[in-house]
C-alpha atoms as a PDB file:
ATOM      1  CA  UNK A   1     -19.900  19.822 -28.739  1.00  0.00           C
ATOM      2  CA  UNK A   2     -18.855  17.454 -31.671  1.00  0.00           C
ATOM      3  CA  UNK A   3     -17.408  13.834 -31.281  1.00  0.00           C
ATOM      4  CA  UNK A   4     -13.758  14.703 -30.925  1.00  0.00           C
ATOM      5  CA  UNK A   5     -14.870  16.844 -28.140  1.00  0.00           C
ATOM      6  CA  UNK A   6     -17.288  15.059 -26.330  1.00  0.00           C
ATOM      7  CA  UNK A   7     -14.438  11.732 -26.688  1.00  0.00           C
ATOM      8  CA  UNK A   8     -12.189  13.657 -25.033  1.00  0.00           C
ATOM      9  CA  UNK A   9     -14.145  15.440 -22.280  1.00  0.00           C
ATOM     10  CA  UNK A  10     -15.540  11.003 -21.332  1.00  0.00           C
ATOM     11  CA  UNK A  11     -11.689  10.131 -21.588  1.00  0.00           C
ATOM     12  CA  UNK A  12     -11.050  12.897 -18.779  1.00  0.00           C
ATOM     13  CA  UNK A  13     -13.269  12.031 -16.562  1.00  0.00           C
ATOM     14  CA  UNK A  14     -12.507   8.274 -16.609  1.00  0.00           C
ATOM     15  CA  UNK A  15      -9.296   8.967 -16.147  1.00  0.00           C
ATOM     16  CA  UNK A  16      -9.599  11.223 -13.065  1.00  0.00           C
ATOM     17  CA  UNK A  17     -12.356   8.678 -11.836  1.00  0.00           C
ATOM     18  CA  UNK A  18      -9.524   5.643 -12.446  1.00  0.00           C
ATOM     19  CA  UNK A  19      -6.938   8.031 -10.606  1.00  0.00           C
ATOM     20  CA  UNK A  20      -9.426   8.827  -7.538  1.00  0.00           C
ATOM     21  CA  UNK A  21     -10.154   4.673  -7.082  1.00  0.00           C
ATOM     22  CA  UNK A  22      -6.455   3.945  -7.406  1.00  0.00           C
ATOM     23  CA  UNK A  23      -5.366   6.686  -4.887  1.00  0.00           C
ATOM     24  CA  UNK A  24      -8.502   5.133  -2.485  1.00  0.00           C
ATOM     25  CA  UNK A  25      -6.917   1.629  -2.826  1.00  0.00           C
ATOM     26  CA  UNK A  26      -3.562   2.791  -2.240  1.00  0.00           C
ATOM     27  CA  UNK A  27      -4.207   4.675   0.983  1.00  0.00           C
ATOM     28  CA  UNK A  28      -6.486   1.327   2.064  1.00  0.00           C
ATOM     29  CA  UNK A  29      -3.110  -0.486   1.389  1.00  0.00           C
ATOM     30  CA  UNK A  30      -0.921   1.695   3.396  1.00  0.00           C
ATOM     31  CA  UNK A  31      -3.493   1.786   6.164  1.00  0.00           C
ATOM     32  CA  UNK A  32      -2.777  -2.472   6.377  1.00  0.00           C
ATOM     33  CA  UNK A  33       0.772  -2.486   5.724  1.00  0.00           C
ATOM     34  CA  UNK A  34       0.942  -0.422   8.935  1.00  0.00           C
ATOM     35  CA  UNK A  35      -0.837  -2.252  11.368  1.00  0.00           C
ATOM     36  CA  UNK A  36       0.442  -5.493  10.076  1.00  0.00           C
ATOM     37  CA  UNK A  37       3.783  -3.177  10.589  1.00  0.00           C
ATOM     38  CA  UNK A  38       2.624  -3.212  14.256  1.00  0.00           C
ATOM     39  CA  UNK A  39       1.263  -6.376  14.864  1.00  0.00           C
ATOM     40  CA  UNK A  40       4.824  -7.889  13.865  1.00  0.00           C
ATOM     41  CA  UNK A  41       6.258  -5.493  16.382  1.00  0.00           C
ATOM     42  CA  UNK A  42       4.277  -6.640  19.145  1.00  0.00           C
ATOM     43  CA  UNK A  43       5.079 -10.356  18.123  1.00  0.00           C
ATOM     44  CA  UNK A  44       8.751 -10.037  18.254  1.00  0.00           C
ATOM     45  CA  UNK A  45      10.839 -11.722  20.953  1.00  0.00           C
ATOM     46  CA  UNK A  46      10.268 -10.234  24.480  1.00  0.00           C
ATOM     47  CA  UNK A  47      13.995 -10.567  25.016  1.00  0.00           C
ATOM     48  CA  UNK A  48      16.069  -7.697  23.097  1.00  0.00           C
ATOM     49  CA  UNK A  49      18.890  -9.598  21.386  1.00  0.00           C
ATOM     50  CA  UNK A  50      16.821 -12.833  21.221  1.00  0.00           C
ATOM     51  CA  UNK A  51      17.448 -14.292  17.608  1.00  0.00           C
ATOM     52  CA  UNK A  52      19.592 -11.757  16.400  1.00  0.00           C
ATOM     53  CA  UNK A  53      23.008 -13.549  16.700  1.00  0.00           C
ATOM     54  CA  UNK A  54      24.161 -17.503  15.925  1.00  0.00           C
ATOM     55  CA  UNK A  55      26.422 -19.615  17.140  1.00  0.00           C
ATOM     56  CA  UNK A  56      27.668 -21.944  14.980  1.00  0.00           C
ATOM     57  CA  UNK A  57      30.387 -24.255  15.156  1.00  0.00           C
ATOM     58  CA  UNK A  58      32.251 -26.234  12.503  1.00  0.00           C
END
């Protein structure tokens, strides 16, 4: 295996090691965005149209 070769073959498998941590991450981010998804759910207003319309007068 010469230089050129053995360059390429280390670029590879940073790369693919890069991709793997990145994909990890993102499904770790996903994972929080959903329960923080929930958690605002279960915070909301216990009435069903509470907040969702104002009166205002001039």
């Amino acid at each position: 295996m010469n230089a050129v070769q053995l360059k390429q073959a280390v670029t590879i498998s940073l790369t693919k090691q890069v991709q793997e941590t990145a994909q990890a991450q993102a499904s770790i981010m996903l994972e929080g965005f959903a329960k923080t998804q929930q958690n605002v759910q279960a915070a909301q207003a216990s009435h069903p149209t509470s907040g969702k319309v104002l009166d205002i007068k001039a």
